[in-house]
C-alpha atoms as a PDB file:
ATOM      1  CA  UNK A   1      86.129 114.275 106.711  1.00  0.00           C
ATOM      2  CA  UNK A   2      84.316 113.900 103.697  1.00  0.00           C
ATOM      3  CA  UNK A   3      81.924 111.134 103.391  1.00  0.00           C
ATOM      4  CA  UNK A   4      81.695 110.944  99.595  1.00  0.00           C
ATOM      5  CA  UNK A   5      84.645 110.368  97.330  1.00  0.00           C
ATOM      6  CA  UNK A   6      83.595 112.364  94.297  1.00  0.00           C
ATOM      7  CA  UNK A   7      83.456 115.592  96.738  1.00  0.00           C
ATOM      8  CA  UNK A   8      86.686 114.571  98.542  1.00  0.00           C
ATOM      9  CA  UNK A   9      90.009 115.695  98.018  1.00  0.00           C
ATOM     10  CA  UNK A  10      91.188 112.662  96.772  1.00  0.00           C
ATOM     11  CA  UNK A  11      89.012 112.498  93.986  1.00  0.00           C
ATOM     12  CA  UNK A  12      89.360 116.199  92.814  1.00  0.00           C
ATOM     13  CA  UNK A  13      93.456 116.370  93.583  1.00  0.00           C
ATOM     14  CA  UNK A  14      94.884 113.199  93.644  1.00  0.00           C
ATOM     15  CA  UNK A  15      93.589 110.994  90.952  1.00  0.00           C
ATOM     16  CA  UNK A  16      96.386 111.436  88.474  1.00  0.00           C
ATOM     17  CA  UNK A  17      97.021 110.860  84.563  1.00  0.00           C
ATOM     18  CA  UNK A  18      99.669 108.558  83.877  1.00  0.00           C
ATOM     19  CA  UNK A  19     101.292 111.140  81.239  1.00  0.00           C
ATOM     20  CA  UNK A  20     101.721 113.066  84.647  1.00  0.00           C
ATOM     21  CA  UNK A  21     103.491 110.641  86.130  1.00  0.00           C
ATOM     22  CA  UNK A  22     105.785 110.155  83.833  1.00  0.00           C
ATOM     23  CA  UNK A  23     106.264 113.763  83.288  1.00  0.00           C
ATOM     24  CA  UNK A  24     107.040 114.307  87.244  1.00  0.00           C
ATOM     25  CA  UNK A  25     109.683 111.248  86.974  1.00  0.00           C
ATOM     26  CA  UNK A  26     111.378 112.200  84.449  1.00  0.00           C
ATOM     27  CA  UNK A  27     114.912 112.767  86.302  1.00  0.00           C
ATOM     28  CA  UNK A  28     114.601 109.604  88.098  1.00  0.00           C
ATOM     29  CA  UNK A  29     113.984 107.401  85.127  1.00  0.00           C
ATOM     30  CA  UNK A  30     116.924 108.927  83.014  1.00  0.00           C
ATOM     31  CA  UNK A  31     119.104 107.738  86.284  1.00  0.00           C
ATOM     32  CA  UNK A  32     117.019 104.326  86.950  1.00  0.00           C
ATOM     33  CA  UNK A  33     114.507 103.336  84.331  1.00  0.00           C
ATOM     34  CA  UNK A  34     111.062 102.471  84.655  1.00  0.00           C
ATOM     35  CA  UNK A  35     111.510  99.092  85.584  1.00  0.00           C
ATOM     36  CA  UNK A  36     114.320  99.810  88.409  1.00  0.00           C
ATOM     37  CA  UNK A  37     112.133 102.992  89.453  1.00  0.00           C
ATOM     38  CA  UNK A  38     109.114 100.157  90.355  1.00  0.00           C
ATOM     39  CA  UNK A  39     111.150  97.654  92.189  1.00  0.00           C
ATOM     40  CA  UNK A  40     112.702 100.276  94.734  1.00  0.00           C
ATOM     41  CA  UNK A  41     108.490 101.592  95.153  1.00  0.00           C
ATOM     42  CA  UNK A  42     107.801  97.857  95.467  1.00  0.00           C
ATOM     43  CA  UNK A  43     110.515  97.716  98.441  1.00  0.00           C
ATOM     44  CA  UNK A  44     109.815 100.418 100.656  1.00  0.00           C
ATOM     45  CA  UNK A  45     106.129  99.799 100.142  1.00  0.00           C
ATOM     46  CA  UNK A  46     107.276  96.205 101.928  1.00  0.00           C
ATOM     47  CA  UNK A  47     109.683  98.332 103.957  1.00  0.00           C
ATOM     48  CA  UNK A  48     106.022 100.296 105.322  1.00  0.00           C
ATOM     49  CA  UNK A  49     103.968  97.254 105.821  1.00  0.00           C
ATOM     50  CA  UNK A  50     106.708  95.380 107.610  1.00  0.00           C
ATOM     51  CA  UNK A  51     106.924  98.738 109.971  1.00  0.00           C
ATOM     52  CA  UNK A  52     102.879  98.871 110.219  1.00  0.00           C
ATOM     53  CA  UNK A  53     102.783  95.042 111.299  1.00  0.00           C
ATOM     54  CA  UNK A  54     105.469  95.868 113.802  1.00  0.00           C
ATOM     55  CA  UNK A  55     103.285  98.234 115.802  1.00  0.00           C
ATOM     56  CA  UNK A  56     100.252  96.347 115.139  1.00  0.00           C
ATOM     57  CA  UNK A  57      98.855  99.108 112.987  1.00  0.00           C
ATOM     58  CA  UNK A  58      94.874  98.191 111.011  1.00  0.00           C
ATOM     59  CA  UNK A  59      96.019  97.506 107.366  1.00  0.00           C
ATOM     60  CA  UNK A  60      93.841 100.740 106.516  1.00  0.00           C
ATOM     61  CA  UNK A  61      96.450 102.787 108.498  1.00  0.00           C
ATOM     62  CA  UNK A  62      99.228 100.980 106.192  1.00  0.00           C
ATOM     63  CA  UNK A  63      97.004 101.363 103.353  1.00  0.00           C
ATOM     64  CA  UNK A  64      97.364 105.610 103.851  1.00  0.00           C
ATOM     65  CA  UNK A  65     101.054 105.415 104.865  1.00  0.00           C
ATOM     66  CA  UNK A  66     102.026 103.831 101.271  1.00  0.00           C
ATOM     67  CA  UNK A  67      99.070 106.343  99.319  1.00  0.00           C
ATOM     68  CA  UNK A  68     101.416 108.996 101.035  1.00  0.00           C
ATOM     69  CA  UNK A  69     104.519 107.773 100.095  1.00  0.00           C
ATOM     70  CA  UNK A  70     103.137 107.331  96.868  1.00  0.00           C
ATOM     71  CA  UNK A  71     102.100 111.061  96.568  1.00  0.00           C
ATOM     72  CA  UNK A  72     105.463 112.608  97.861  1.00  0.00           C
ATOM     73  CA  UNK A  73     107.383 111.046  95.253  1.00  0.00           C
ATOM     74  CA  UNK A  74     104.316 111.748  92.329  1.00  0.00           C
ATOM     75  CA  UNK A  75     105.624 115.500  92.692  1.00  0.00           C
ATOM     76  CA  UNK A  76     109.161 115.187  93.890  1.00  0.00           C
ATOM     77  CA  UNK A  77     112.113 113.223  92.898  1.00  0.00           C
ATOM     78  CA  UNK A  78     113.593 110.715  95.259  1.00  0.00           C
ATOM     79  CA  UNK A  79     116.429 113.157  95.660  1.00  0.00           C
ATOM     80  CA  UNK A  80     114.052 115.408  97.338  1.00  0.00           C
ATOM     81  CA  UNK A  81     114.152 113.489 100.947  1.00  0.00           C
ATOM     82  CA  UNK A  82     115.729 110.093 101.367  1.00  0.00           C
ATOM     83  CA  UNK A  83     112.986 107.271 101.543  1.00  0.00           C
ATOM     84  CA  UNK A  84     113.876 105.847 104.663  1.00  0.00           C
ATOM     85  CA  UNK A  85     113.012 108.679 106.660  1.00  0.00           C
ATOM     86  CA  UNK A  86     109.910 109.320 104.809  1.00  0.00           C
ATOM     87  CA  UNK A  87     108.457 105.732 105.042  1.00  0.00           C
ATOM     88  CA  UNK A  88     108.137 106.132 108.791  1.00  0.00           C
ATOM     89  CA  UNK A  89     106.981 109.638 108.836  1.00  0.00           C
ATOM     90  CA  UNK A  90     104.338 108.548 106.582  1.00  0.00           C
ATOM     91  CA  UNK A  91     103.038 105.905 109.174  1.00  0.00           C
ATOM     92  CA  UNK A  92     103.202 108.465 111.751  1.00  0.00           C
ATOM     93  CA  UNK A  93     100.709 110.878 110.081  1.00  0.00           C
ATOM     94  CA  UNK A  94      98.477 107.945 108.724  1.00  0.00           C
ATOM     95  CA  UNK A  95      98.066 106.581 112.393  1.00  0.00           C
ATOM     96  CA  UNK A  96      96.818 110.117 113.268  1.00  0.00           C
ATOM     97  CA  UNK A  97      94.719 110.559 110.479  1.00  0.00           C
ATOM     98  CA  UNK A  98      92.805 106.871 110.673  1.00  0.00           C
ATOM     99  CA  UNK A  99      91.970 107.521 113.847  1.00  0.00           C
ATOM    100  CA  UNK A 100      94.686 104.818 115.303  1.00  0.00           C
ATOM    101  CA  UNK A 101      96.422 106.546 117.762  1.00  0.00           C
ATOM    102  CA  UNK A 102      98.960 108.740 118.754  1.00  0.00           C
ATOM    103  CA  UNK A 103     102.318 106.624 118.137  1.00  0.00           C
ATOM    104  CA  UNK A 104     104.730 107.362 121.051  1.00  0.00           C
ATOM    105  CA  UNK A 105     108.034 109.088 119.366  1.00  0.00           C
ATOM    106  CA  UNK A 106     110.326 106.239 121.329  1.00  0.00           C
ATOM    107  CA  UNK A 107     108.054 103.382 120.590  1.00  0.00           C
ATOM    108  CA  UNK A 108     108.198 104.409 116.396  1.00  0.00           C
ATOM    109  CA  UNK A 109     112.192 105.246 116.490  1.00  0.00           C
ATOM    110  CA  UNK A 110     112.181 102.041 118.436  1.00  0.00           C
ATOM    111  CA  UNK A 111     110.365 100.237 116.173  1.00  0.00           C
ATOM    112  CA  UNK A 112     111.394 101.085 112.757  1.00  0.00           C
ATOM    113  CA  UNK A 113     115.357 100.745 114.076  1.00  0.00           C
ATOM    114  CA  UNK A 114     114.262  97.387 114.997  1.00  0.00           C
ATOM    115  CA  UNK A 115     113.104  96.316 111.584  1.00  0.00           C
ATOM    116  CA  UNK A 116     115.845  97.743 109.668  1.00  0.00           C
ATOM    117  CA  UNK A 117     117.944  95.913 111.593  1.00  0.00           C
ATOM    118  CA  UNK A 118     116.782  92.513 111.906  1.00  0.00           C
ATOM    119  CA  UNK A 119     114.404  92.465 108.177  1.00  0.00           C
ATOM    120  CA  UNK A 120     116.594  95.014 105.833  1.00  0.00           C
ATOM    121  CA  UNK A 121     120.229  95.135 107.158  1.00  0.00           C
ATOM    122  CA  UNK A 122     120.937  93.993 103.914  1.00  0.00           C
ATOM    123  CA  UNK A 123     119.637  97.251 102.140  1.00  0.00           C
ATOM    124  CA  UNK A 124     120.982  99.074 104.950  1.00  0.00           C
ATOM    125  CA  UNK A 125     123.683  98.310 106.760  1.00  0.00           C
ATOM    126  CA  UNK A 126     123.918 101.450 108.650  1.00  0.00           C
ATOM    127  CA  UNK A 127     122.389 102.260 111.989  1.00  0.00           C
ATOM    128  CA  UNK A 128     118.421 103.921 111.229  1.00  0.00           C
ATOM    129  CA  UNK A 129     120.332 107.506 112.768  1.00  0.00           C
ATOM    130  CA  UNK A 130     116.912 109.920 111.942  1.00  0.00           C
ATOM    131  CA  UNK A 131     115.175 110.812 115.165  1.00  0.00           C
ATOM    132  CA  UNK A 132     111.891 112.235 116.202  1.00  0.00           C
ATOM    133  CA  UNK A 133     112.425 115.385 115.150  1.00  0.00           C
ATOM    134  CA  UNK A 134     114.283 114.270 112.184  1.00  0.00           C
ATOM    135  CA  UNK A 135     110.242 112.983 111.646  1.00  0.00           C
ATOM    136  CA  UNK A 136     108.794 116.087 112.634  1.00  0.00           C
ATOM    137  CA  UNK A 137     110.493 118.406 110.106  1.00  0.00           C
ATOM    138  CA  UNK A 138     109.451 115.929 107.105  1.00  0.00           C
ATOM    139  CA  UNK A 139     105.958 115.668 108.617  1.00  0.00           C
ATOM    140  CA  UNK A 140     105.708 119.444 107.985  1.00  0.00           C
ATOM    141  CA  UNK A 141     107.236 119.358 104.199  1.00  0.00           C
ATOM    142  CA  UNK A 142     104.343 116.024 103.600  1.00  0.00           C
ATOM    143  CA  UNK A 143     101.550 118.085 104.996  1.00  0.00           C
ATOM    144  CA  UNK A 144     102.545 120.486 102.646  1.00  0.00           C
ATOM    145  CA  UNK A 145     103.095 118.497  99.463  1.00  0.00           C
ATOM    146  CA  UNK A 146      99.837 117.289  99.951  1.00  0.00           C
ATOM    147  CA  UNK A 147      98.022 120.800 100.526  1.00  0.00           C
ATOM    148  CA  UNK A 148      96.336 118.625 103.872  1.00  0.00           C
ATOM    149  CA  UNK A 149      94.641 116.674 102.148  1.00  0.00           C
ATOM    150  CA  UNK A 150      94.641 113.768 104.282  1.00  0.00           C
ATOM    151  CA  UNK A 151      91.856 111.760 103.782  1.00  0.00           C
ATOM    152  CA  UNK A 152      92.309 108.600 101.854  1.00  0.00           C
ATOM    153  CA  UNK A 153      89.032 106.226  99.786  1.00  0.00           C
ATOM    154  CA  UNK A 154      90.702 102.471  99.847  1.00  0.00           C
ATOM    155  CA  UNK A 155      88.952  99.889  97.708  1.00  0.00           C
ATOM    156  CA  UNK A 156      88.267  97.773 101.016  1.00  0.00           C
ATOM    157  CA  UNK A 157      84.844  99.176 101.375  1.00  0.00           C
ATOM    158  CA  UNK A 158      83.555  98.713  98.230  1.00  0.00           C
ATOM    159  CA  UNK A 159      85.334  95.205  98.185  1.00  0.00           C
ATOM    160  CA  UNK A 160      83.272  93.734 100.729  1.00  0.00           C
ATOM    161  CA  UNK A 161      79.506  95.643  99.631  1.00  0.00           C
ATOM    162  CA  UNK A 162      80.677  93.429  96.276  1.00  0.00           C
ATOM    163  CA  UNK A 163      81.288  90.616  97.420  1.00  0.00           C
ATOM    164  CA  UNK A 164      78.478  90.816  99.935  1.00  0.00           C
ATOM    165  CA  UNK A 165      76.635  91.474  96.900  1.00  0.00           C
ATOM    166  CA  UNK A 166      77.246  88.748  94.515  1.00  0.00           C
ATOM    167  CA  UNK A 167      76.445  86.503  98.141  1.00  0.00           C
ATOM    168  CA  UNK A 168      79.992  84.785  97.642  1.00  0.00           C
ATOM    169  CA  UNK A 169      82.067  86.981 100.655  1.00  0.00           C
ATOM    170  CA  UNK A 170      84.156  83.329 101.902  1.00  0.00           C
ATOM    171  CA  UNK A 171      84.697  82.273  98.156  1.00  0.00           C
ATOM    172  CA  UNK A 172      86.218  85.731  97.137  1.00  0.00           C
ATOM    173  CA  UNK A 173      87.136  88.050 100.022  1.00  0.00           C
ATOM    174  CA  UNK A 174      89.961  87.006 101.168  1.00  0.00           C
ATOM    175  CA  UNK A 175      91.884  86.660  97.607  1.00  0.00           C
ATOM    176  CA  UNK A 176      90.558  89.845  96.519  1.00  0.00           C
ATOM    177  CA  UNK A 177      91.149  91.437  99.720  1.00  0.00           C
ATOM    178  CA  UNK A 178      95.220  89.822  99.008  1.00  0.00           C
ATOM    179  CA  UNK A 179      95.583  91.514  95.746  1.00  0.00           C
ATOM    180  CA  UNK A 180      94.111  94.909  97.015  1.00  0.00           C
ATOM    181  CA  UNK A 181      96.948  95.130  99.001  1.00  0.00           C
ATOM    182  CA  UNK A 182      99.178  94.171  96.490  1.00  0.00           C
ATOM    183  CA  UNK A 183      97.515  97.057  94.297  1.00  0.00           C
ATOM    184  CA  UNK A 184      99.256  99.334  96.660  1.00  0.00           C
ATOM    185  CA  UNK A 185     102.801  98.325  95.213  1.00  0.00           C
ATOM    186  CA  UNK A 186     101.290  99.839  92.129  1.00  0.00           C
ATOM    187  CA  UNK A 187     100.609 103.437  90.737  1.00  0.00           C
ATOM    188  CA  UNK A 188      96.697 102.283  90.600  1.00  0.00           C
ATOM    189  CA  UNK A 189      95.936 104.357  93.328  1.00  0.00           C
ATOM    190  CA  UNK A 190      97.518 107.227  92.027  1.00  0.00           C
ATOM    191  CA  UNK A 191      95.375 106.784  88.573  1.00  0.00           C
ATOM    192  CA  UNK A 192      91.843 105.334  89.075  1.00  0.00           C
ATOM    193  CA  UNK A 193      89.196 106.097  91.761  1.00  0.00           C
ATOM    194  CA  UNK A 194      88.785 103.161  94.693  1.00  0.00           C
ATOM    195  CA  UNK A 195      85.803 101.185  93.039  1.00  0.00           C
ATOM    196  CA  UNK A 196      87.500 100.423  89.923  1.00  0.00           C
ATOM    197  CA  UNK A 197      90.096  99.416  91.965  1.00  0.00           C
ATOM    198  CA  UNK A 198      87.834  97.142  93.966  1.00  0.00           C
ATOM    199  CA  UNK A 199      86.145  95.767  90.939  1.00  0.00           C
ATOM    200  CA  UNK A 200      89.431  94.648  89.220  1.00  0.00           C
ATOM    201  CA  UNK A 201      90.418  92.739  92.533  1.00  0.00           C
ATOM    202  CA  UNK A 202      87.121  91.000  92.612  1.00  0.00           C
ATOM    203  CA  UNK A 203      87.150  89.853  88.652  1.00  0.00           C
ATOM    204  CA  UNK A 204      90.795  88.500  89.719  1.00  0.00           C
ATOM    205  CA  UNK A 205      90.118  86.918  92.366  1.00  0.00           C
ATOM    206  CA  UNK A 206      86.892  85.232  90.464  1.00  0.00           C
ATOM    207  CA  UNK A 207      89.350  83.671  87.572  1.00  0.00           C
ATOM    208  CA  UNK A 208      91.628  82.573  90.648  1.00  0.00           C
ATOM    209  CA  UNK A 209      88.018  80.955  92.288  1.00  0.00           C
ATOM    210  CA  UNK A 210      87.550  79.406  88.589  1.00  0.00           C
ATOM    211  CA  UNK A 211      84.075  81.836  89.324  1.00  0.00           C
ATOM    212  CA  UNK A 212      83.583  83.592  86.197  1.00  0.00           C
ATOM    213  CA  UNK A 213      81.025  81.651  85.113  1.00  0.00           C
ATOM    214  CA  UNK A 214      79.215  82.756  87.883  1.00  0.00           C
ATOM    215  CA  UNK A 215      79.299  86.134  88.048  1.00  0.00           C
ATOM    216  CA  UNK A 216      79.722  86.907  84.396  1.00  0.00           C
ATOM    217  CA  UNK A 217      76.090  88.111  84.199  1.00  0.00           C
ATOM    218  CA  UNK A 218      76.694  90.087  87.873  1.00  0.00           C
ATOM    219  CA  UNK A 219      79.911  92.477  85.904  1.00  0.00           C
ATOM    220  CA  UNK A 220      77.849  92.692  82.479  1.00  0.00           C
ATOM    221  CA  UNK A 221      75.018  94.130  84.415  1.00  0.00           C
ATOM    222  CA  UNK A 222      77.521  96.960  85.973  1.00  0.00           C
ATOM    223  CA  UNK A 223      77.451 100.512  84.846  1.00  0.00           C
ATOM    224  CA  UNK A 224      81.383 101.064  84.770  1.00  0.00           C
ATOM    225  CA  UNK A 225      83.960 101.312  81.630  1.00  0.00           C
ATOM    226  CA  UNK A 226      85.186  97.982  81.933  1.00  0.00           C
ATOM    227  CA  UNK A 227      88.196  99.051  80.009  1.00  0.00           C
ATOM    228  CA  UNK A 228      89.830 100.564  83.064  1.00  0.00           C
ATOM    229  CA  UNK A 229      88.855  97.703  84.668  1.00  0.00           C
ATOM    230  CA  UNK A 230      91.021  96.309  82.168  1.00  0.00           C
ATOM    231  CA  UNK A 231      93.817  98.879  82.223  1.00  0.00           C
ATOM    232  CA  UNK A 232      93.659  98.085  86.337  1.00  0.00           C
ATOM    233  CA  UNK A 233      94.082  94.388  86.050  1.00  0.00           C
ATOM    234  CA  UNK A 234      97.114  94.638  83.126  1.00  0.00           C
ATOM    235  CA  UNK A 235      99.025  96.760  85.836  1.00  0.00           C
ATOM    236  CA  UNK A 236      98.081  94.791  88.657  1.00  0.00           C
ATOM    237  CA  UNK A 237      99.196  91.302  86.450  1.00  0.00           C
ATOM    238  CA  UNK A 238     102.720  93.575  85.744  1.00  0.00           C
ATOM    239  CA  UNK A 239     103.508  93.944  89.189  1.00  0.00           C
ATOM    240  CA  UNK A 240     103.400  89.913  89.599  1.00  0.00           C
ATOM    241  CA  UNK A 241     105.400  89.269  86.551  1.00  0.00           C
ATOM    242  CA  UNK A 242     107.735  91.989  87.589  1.00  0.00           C
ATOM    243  CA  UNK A 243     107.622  90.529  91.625  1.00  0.00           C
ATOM    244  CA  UNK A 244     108.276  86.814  90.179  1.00  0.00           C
ATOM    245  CA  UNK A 245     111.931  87.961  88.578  1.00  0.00           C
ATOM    246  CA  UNK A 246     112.289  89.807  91.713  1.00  0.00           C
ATOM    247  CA  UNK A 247     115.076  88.954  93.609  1.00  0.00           C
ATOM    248  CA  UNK A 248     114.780  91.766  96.483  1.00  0.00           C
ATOM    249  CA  UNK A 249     117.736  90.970  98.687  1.00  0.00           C
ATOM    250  CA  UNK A 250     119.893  91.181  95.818  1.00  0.00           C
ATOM    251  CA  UNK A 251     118.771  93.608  93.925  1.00  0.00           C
ATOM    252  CA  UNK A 252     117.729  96.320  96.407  1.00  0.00           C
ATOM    253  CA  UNK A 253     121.539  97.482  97.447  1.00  0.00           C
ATOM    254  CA  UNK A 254     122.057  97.769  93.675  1.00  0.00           C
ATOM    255  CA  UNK A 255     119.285 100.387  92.971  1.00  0.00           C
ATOM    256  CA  UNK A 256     119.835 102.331  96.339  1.00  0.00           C
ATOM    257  CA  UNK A 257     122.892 103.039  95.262  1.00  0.00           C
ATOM    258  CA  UNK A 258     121.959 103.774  92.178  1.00  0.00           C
ATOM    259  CA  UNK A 259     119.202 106.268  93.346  1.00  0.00           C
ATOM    260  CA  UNK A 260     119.392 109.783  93.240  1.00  0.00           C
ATOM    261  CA  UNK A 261     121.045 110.791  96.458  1.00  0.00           C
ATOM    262  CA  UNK A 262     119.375 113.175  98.987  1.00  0.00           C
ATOM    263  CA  UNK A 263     121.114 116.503  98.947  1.00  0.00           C
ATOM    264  CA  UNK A 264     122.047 117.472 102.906  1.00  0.00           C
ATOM    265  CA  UNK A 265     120.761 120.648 104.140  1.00  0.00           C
ATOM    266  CA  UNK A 266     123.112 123.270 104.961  1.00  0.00           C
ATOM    267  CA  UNK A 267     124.272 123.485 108.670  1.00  0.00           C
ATOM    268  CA  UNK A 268     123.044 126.048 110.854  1.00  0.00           C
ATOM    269  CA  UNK A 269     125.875 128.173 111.810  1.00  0.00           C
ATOM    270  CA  UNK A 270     128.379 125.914 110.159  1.00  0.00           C
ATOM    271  CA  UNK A 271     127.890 123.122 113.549  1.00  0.00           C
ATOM    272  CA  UNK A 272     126.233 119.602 113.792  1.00  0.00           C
ATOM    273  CA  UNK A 273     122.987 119.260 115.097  1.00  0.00           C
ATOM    274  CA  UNK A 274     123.224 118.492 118.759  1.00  0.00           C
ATOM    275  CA  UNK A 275     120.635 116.445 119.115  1.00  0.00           C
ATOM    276  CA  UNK A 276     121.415 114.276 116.241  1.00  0.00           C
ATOM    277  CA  UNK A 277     125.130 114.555 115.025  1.00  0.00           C
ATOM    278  CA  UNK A 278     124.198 114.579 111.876  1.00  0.00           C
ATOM    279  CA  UNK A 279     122.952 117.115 108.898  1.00  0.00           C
ATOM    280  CA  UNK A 280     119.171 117.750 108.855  1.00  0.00           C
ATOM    281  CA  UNK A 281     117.783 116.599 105.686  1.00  0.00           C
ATOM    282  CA  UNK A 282     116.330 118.892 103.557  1.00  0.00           C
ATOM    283  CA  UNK A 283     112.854 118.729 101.208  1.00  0.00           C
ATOM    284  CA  UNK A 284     113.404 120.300  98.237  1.00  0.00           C
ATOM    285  CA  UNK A 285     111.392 122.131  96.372  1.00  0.00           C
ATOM    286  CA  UNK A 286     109.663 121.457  92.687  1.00  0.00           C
ATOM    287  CA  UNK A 287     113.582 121.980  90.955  1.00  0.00           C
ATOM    288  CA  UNK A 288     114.606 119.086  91.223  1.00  0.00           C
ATOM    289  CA  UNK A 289     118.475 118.739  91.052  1.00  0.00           C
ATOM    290  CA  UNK A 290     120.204 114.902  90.225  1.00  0.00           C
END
């Protein structure tokens, strides 16, 4: 695993410009917009951290699920495999890859069927019908999306060296810690390395604190372009103006149904699966089809 982000993987592959982005979502957005496109990323980000919680999962581990999900859908278009089924089988790799755990294959079909149920029946109606191997088979087409590159720099770390830094960790942690996670309802982590991210949490969560006073001199005295500092905070302020006229339970059955539809795989010698009784799901490739 590497040890320093600018040798990593995620900091040679995966920090992203924002005319890529748009570029790669360009089908979606004719069907949805921008601002539709957000809200449904918004919701199954929720969807992953109300899974995560579930099983008790270290908010790193949750942290990686949603950078996953994230980078499926910064290459593919949400017709390529159906979010629901992707959202778990990104926790599954991420527990593996933090170092978590092994999750049983009843305990997460378990799980995630229990949360749909009781927290997001009204998105989904329907029974959660994937199984394990359902799972297994978009496991595969992630690993490969991502060329394994698995390993994931959060802004947590930094966070706290900051904080511990400017000697105010119990004025500032928690709030900054807050909005961190919030960040991850954002494309910031697909655009700007993990510091940056860290330092625009901290200068937010020093205006919350009424502490800019404070550390004013502490920032000026930093060796970073402060404008995407800037550029981090306007996207992270977006997401709670767009979250405020959010009304999720709604909305959501609105978008999903007007999301590009997963195309179902073929059936193997024209028959069901037996295990499942229903079509496998297929990954598609970079052609992406509405």
């Amino acid at each position: 695993m590497a040890g320093n982000f600018w040798q990593s993987s995620h900091c040679k592959q995966w920090i992203l410009s924002p005319e890529f982005l748009v570029r790669e979502r360009e089908l979606d957005l004719q069907v949805m917009g921008e601002v539709d496109y957000q809200k449904l990323m918004m919701f199954f980000a929720n969807v992953i951290q109300s899974i995560g919680e579930q099983l008790k999962l270290r908010q790193q581990v949750i942290a990686t699920a949603t950078v996953y999900f994230k980078r499926f859908y910064s290459k593919h278009s949400l017709n390529s495999c159906d979010p629901l089924l992707l959202a778990p089988t990104c926790i599954f790799l991420s527990s593996k890859v933090e170092e978590f755990g092994v999750i049983s294959n009843s305990r997460l079909i378990s799980v995630v069927t229990t949360v749909i149920k009781s927290k997001y029946s009204y998105a989904f109606p329907n029974e959660f019908n994937y199984r394990i191997h359902h799972v297994w088979e978009c496991e595969f087409y992630l690993l490969e999306l991502m060329d394994c590159c698995l390993v994931v720099f959060h802004p947590y770390r930094p966070l706290v060296q900051y904080v511990n830094a400017l000697g105010m960790a119990d004025a500032l942690l928690p709030i900054a810690w807050r909005i961190a996670n919030d960040s991850l309802r954002t494309d910031v982590i697909l655009l700007y390395p993990p510091f940056q991210i860290a330092l625009a949490c901290l200068h937010m969560a020093c205006v919350v604190q009424n502490q800019e006073a404070a550390t004013f001199q502490w920032f000026a005295d930093l060796n970073v372009d402060m404008e995407k500092i800037i550029e981090i905070t306007n996207l992270i302020l977006k997401l709670y103006e767009l979250w405020k006229a959010f009304d999720e339970k709604s909305e959501i059955p609105g978008l999903l149904k007007k999301m590009p539809k997963v195309l179902l795989s073929q059936q193997r010698d024209g028959k069901n699966d037996s295990n499942s009784g229903r079509n496998n799901v297929s990954v598609k490739d970079q052609n992406k089809h509405i």
